[in-house]
C-alpha atoms as a PDB file:
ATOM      1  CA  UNK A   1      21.389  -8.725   1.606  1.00  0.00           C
ATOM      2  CA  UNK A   2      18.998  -8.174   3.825  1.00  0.00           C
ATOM      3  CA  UNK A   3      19.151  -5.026   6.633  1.00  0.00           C
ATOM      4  CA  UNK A   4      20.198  -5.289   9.621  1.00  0.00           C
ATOM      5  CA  UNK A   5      18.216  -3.554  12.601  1.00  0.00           C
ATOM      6  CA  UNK A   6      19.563  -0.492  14.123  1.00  0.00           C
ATOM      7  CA  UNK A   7      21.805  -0.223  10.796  1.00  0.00           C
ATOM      8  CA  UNK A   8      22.406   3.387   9.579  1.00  0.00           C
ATOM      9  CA  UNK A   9      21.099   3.251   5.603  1.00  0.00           C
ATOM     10  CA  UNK A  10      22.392   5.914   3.251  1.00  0.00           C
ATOM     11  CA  UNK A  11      21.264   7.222   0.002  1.00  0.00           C
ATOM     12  CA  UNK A  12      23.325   9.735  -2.429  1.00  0.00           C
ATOM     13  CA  UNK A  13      23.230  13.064  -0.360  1.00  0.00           C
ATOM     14  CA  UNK A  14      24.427  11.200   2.953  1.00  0.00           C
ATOM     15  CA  UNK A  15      26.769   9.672   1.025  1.00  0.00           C
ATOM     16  CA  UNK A  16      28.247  12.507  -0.829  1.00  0.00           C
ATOM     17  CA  UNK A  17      28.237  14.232   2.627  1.00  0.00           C
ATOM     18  CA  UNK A  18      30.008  11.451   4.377  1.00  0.00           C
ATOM     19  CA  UNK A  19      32.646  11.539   2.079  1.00  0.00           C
ATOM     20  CA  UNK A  20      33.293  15.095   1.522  1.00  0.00           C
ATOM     21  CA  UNK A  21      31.789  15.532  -1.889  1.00  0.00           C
ATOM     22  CA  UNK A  22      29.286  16.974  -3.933  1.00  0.00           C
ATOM     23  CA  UNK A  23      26.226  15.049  -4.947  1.00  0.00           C
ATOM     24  CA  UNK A  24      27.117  15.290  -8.291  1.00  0.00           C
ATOM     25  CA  UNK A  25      30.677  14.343  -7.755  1.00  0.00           C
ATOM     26  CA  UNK A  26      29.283  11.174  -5.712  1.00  0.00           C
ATOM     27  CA  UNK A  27      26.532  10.101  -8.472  1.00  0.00           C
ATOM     28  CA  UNK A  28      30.053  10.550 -11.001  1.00  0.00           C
ATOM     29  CA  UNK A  29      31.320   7.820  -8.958  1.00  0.00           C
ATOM     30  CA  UNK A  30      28.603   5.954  -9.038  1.00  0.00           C
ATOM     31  CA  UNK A  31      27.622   5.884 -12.505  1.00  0.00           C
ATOM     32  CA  UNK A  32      31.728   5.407 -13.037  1.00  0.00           C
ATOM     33  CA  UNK A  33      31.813   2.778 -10.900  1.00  0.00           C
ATOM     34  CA  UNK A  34      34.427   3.650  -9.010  1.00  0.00           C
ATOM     35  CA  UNK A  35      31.479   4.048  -5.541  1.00  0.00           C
ATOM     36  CA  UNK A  36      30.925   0.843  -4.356  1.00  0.00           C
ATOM     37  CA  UNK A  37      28.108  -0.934  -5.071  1.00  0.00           C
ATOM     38  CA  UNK A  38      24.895  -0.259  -3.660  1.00  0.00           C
ATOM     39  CA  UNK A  39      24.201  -2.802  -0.210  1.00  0.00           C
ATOM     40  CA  UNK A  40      20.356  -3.319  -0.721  1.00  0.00           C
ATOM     41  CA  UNK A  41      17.492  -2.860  -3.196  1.00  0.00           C
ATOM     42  CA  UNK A  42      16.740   0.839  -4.365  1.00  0.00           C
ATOM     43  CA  UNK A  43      13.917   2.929  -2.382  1.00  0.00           C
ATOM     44  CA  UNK A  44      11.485   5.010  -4.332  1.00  0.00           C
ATOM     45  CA  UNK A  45      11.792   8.849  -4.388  1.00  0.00           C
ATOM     46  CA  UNK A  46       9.268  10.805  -6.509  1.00  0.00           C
ATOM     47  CA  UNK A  47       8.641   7.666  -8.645  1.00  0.00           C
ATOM     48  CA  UNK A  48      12.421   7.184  -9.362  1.00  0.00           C
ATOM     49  CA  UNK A  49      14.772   4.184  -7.706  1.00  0.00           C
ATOM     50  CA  UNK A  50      17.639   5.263  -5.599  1.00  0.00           C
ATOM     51  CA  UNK A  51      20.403   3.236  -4.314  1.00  0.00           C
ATOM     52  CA  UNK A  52      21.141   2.768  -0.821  1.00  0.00           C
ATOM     53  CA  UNK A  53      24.150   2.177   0.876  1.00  0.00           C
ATOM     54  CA  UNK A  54      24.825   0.835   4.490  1.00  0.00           C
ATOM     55  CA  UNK A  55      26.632   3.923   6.716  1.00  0.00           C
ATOM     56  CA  UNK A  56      29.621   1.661   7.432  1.00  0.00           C
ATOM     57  CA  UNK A  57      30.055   0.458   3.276  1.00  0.00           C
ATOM     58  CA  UNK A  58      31.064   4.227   2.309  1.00  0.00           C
ATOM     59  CA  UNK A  59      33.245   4.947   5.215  1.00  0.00           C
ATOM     60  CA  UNK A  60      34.984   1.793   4.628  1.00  0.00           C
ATOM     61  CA  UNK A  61      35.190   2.581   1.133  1.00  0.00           C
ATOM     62  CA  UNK A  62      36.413   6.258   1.716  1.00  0.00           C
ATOM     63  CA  UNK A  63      38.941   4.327   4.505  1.00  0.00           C
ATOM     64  CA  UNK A  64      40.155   2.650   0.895  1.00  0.00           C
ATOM     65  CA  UNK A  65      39.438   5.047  -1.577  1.00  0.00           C
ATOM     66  CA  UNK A  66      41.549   4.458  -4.593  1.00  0.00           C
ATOM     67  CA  UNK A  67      44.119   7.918  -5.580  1.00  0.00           C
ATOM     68  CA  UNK A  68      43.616   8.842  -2.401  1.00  0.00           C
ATOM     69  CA  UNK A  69      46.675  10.712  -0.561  1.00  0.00           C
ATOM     70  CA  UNK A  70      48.593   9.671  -3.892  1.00  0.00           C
ATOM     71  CA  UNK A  71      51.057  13.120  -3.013  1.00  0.00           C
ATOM     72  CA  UNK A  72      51.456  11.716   0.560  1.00  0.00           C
ATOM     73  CA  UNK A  73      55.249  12.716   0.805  1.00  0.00           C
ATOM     74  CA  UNK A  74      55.913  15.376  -1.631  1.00  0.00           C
ATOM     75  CA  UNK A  75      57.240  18.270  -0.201  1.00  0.00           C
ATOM     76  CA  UNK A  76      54.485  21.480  -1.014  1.00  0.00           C
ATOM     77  CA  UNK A  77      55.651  23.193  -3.851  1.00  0.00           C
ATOM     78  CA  UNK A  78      58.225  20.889  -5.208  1.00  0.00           C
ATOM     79  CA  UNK A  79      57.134  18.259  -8.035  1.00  0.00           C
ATOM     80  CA  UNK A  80      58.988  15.023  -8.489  1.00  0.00           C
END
């Protein structure tokens, strides 16, 4: 898919940071699969390929973020 001008194009750091992570949490997900797949062709950083994401992909995907808010509900303190 080809990228839009004026569209906001984020790697793993911006990512991670957009979703309240650490890198190393978000490249989990990613290797996991459970990020959602990368929205264009990889850049090169110091000779190694690096996914890219558009801006709106991972907030829409932390919008949907599976096991999130899973305790909505519970009372704090009290298991069910």
């Amino acid at each position: 898919m080809a990228r839009k001008k004026g569209e906001i194009i984020v790697g793993h750091a911006a990512a991670a940071e957009l979703v309240g992570v650490a890198v190393s949490t978000w490249q989990a997900y990613v290797s996991r699969g459970q990020a959602p797949a990368p929205d264009l062709p990889p850049t090169i950083e110091a000779g190694k390929a690096r996914p890219t994401w558009r801006r709106r992909t991972i907030l829409e995907w932390q919008r949907r973020r599976p096991g999130l808010g899973w305790r909505k509900g519970q009372r704090e303190g009290v298991a069910k």
